[in-house]
Protein backbone atom coordinates (compact mmCIF):
# COMPACT_ATOMS: atom_id res chain seq x y z
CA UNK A 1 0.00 0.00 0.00
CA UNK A 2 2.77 2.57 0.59
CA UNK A 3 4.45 1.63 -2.42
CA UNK A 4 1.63 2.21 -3.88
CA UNK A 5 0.92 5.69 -2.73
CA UNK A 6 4.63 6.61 -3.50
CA UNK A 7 4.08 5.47 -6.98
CA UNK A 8 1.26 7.68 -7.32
CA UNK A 9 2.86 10.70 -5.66
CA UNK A 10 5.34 10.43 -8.13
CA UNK A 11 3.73 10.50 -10.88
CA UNK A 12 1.54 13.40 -10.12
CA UNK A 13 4.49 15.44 -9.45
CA UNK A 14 6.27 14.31 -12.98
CA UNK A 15 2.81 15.23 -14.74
CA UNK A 16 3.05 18.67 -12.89
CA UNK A 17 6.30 19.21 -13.39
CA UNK A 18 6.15 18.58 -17.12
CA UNK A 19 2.95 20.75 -17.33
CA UNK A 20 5.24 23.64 -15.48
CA UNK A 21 8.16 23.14 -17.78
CA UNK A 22 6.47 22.99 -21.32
CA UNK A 23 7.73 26.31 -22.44
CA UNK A 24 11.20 25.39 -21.32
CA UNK A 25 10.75 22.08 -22.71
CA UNK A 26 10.07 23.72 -26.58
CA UNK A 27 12.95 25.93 -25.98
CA UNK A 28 15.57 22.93 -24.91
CA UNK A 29 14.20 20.76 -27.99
CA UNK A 30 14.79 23.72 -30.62
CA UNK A 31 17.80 24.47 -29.37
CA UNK A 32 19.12 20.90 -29.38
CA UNK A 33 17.62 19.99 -32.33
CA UNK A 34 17.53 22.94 -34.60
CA UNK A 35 17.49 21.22 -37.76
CA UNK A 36 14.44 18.99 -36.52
CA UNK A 37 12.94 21.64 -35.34
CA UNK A 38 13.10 23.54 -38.81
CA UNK A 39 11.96 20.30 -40.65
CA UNK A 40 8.82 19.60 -38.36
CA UNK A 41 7.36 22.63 -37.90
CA UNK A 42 9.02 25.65 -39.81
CA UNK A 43 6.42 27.06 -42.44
CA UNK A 44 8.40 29.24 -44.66
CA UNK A 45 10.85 26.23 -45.76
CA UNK A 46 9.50 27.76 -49.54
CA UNK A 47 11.02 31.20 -48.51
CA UNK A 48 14.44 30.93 -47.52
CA UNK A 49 15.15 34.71 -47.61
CA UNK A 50 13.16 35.17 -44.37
CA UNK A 51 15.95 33.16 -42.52
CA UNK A 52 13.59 32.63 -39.76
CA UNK A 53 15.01 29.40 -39.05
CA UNK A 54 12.09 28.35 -37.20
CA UNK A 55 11.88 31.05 -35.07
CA UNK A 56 8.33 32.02 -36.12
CA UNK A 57 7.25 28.42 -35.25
CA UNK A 58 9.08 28.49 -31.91
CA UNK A 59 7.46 32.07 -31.07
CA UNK A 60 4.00 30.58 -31.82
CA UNK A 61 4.74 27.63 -29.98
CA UNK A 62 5.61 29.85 -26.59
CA UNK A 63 2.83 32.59 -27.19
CA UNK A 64 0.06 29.52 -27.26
CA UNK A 65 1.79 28.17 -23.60
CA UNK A 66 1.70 31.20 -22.31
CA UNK A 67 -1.91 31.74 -23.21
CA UNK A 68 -2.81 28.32 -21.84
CA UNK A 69 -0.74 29.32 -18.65
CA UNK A 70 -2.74 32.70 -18.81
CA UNK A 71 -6.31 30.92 -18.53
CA UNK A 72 -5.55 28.38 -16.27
CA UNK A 73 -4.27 31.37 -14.06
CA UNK A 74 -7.74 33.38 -14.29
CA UNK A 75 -9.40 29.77 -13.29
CA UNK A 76 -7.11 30.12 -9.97
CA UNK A 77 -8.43 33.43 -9.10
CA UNK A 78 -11.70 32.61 -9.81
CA UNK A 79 -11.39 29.48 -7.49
CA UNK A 80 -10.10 31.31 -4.58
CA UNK A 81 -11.39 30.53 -0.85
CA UNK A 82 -11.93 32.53 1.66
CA UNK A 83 -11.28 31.55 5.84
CA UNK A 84 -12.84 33.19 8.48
CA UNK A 85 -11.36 32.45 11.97
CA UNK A 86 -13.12 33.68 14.94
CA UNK A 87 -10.63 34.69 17.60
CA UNK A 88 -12.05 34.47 21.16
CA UNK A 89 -9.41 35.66 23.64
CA UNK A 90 -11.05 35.33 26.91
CA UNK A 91 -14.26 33.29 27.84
CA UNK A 92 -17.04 35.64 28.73
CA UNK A 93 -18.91 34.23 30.87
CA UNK A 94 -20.75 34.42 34.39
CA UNK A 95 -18.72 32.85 36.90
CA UNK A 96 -18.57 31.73 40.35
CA UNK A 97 -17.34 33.96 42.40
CA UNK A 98 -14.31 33.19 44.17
CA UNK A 99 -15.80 33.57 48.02
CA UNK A 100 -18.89 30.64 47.08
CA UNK A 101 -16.24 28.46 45.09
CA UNK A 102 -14.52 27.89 48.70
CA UNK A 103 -16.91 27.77 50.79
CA UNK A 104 -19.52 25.30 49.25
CA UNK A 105 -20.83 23.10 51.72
CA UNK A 106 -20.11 19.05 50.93
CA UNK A 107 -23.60 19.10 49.42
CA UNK A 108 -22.52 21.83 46.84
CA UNK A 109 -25.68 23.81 48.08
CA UNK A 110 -25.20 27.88 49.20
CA UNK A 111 -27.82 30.12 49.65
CA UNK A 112 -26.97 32.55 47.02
CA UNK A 113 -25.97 30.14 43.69
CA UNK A 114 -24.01 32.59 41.72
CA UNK A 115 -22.59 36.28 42.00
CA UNK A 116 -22.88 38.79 38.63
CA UNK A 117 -19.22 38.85 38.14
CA UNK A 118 -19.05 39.48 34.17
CA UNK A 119 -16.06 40.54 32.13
CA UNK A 120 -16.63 43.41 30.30
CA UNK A 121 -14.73 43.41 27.02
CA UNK A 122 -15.29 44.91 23.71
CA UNK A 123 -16.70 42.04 21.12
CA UNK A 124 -15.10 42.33 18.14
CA UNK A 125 -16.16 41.29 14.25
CA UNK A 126 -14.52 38.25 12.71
CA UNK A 127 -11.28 38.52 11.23
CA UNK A 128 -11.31 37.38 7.06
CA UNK A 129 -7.82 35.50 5.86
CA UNK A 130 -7.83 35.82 2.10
């Protein structure tokens, strides 16, 4: 089972890594393989006097990955998520008072049950994490 789940881990990072490096990826492989390159994909082979040398190609090739790059970025923002954490500091609460905490009987019964003893603090809105 662990292999498993290391096999899988691994394979999702190559795909993502591969997906991150495409641009680099088209620049290695024209660089390597210039002549390739210009035989696959140039378009002008008819029009040598351009000397493009499959530049045009290549810059197509990049602008399209960085478009694809572009959307997938606007899907991000679009996706976002927004966390709200509520912060209490102190408990507010009514509590026993100190004097009927210590002197409760063995029965827990005292005439008076409970003092007003209630911390007065400012309550304050939620705080938003973007």
């Amino acid at each position: 089972m662990l292999l498993r789940r290391q096999y899988i881990s691994i394979c999702l990072s190559l795909v993502i890594s591969l997906f991150t490096l495409k641009s680099a990826l088209v620049m290695t492989y024209y660089i390597t393989f210039t002549e390739t390159f210009i035989g696959n994909y140039c378009v002008n082979k008819d029009r040598p006097e351009l000397n493009c040398d499959g530049k045009c190609e290549l810059s197509k090739l990049l602008e399209r990955n960085s478009s694809e790059q572009d959307q997938q970025k606007d899907v991000m923002i679009m996706t976002s998520v927004e966390i709200v954490f509520y912060l209490c500091k102190s408990d507010n609460h009514f509590n026993l008072s100190k004097d009927l905490r210590e002197n409760q009987s063995a029965f827990g019964f005292t005439p008076q049950l409970y003092v007003f003893d209630y911390q007065k603090e400012l309550i304050k809105p939620p705080e938003f994490l973007i």
